[in-house]
N, C-alpha and C. Protein backbone atom coordinates (compact mmCIF):
# COMPACT_ATOMS: atom_id res chain seq x y z
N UNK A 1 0.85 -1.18 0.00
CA UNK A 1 0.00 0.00 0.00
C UNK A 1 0.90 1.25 0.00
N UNK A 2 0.65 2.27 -0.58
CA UNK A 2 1.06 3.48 -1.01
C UNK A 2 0.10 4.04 0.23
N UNK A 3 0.76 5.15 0.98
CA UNK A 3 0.63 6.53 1.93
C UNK A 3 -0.43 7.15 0.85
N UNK A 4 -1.79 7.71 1.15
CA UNK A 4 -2.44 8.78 0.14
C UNK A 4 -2.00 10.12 0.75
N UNK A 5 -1.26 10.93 0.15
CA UNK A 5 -0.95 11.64 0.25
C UNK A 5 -2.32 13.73 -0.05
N UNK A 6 -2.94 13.37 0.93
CA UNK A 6 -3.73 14.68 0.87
C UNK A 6 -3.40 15.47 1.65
N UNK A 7 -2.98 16.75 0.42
CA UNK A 7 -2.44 18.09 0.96
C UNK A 7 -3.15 18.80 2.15
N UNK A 8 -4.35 18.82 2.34
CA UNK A 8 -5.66 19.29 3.44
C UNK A 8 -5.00 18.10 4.35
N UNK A 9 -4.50 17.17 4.31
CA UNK A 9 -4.70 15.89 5.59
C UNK A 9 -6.02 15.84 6.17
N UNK A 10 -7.24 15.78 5.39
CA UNK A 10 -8.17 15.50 5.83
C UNK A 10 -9.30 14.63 5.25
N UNK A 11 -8.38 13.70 4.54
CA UNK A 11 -9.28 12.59 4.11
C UNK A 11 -9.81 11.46 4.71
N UNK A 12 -10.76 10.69 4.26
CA UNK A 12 -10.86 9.51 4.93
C UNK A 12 -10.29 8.50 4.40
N UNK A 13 -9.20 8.59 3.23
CA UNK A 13 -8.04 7.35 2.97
C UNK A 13 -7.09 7.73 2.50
N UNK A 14 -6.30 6.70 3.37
CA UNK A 14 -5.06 6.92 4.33
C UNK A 14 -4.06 5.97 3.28
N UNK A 15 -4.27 5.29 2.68
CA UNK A 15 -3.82 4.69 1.77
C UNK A 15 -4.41 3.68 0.63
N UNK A 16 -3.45 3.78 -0.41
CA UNK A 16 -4.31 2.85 -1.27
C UNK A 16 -3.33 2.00 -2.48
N UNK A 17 -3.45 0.72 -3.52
CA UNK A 17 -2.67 0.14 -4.14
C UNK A 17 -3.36 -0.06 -5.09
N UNK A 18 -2.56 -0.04 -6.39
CA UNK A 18 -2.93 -0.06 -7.65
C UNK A 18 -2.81 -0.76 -8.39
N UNK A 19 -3.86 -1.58 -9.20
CA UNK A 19 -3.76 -2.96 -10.28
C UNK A 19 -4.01 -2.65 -11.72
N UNK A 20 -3.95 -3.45 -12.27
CA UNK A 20 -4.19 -3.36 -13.93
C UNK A 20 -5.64 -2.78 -13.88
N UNK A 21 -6.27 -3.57 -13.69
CA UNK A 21 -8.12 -3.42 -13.38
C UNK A 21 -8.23 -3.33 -11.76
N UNK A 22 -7.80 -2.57 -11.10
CA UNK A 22 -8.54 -2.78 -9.91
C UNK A 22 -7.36 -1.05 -8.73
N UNK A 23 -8.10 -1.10 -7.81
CA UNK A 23 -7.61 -0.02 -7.07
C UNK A 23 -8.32 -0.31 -5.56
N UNK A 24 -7.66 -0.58 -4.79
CA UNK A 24 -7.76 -0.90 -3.15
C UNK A 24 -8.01 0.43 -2.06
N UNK A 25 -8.81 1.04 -1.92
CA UNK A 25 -8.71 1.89 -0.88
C UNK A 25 -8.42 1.70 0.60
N UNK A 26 -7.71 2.36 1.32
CA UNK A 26 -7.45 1.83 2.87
C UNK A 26 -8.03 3.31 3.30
N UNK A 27 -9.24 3.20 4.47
CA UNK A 27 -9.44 4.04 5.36
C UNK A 27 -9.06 4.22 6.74
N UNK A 28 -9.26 5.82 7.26
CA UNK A 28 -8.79 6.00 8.64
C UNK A 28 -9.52 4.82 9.72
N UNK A 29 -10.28 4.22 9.36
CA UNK A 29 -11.17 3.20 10.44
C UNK A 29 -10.12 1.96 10.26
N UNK A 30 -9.44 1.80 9.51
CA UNK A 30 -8.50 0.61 9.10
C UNK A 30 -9.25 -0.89 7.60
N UNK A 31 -10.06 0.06 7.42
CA UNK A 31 -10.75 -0.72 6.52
C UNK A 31 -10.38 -0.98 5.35
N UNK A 32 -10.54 -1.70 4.16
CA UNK A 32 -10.28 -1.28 2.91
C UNK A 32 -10.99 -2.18 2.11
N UNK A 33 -10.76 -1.61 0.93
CA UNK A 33 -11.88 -2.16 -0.29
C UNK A 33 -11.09 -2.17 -1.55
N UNK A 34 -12.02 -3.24 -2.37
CA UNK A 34 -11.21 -3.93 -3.55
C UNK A 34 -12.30 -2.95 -4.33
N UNK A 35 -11.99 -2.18 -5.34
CA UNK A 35 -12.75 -1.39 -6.48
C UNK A 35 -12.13 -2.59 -7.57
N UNK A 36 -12.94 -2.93 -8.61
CA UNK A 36 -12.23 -3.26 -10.08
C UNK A 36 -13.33 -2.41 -10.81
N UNK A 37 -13.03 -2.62 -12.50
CA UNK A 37 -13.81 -2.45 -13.74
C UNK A 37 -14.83 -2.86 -13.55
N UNK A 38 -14.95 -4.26 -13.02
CA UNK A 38 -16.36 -5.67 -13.30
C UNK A 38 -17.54 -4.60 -11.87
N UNK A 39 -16.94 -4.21 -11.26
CA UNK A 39 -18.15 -3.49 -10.15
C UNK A 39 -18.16 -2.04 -10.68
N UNK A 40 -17.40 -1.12 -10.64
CA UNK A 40 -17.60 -0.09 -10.71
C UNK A 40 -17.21 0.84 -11.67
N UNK A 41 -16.62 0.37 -13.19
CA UNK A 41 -16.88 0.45 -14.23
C UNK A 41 -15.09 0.93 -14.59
N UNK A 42 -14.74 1.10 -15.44
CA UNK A 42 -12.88 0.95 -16.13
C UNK A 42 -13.44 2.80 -15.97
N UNK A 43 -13.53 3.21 -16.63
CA UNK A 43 -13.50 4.66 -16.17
C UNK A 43 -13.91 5.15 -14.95
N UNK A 44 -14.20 4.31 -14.29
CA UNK A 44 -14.37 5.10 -12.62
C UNK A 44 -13.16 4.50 -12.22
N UNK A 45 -12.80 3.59 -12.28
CA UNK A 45 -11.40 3.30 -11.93
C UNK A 45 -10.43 3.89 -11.86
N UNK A 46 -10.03 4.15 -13.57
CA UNK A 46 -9.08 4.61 -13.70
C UNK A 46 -8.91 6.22 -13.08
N UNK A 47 -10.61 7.04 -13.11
CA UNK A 47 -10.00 8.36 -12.30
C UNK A 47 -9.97 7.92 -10.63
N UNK A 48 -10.40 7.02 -10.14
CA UNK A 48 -9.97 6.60 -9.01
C UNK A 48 -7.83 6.58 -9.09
N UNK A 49 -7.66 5.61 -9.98
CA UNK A 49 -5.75 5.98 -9.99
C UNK A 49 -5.62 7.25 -10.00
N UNK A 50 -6.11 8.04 -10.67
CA UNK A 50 -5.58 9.82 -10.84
C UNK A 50 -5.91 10.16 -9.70
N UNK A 51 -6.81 10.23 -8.94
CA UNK A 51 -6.78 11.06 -8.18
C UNK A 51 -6.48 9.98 -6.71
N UNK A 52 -5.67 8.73 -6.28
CA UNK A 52 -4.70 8.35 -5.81
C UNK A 52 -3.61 8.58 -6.06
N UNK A 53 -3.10 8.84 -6.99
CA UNK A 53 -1.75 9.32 -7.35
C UNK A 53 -1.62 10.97 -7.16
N UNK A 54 -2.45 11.60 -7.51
CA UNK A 54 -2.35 13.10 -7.10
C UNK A 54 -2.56 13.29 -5.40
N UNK A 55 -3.37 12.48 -5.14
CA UNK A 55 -3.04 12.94 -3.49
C UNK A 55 -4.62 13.83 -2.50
N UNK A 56 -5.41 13.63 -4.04
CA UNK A 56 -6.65 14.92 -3.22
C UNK A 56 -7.51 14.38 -4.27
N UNK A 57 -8.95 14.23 -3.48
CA UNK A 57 -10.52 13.97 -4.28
C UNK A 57 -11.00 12.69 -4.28
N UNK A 58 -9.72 11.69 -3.92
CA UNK A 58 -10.49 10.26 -4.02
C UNK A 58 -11.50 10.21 -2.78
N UNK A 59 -11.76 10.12 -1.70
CA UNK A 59 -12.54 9.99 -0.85
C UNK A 59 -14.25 10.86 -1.05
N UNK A 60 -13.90 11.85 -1.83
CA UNK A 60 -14.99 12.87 -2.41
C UNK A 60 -15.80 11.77 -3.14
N UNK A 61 -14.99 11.16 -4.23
CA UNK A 61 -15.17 10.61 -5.68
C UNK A 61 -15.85 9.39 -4.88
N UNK A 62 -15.41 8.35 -4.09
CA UNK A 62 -16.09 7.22 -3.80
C UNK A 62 -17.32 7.57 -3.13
N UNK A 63 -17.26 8.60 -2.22
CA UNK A 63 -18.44 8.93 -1.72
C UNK A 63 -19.74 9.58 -2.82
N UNK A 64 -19.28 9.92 -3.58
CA UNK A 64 -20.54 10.54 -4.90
C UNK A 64 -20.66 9.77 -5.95
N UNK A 65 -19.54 9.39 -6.10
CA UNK A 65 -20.08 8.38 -7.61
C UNK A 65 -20.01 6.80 -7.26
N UNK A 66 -18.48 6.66 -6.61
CA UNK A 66 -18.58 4.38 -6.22
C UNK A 66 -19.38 4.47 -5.52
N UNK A 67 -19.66 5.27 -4.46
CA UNK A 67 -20.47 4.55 -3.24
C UNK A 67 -19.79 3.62 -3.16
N UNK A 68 -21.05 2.47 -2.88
CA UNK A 68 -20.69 0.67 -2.64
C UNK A 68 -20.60 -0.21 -3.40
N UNK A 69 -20.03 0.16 -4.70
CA UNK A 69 -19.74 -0.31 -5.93
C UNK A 69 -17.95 -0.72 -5.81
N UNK A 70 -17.78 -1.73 -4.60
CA UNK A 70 -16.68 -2.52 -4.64
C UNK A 70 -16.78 -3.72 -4.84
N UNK A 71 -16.11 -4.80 -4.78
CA UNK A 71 -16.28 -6.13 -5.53
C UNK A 71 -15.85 -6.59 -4.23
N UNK A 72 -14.77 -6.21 -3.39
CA UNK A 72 -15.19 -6.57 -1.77
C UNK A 72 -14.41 -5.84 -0.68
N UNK A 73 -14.85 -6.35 0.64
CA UNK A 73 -13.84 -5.89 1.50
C UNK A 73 -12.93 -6.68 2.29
N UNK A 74 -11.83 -6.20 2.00
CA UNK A 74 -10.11 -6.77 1.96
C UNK A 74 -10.09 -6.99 3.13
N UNK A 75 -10.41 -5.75 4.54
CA UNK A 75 -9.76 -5.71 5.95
C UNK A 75 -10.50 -5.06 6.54
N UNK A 76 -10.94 -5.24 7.35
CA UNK A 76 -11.92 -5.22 8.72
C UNK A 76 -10.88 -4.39 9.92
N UNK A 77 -11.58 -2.89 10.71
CA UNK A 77 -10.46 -2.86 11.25
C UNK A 77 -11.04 -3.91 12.81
């Protein structure tokens, strides 16, 4: 897992890792979630990577557009 790096430090994920088809979010509760293409579509994905790699908006973005459009959850805190 990659540190998410948000300039505000006020996101709710704290880290996250990146696949061909797929993108893992880790939250401040210790939780995390498997996003792929097959749940929540190759273009929500992929701006899910952009805006993990930039550091600001992913937590915005899952909350308005994935919601609960993950394929599962990885870790329980």
């Amino acid at each position: 897992m990659h540190p998410y790096k948000n300039p505000k430090d006020n996101s709710g994920v704290i880290a996250y890792e990146i696949g061909d088809d797929y993108i893992i979010a880790q939250f401040q509760d210790g939780s995390a979630y498997l996003y792929n293409y097959k749940c929540a579509g190759k273009g929500n994905i992929e701006k899910m990577k952009t805006l993990a790699v930039a550091g600001e908006g992913l937590t915005t973005f899952i909350n308005q557009v994935v919601k609960d459009r993950y394929a599962k959850k990885v870790h329980s805190p």
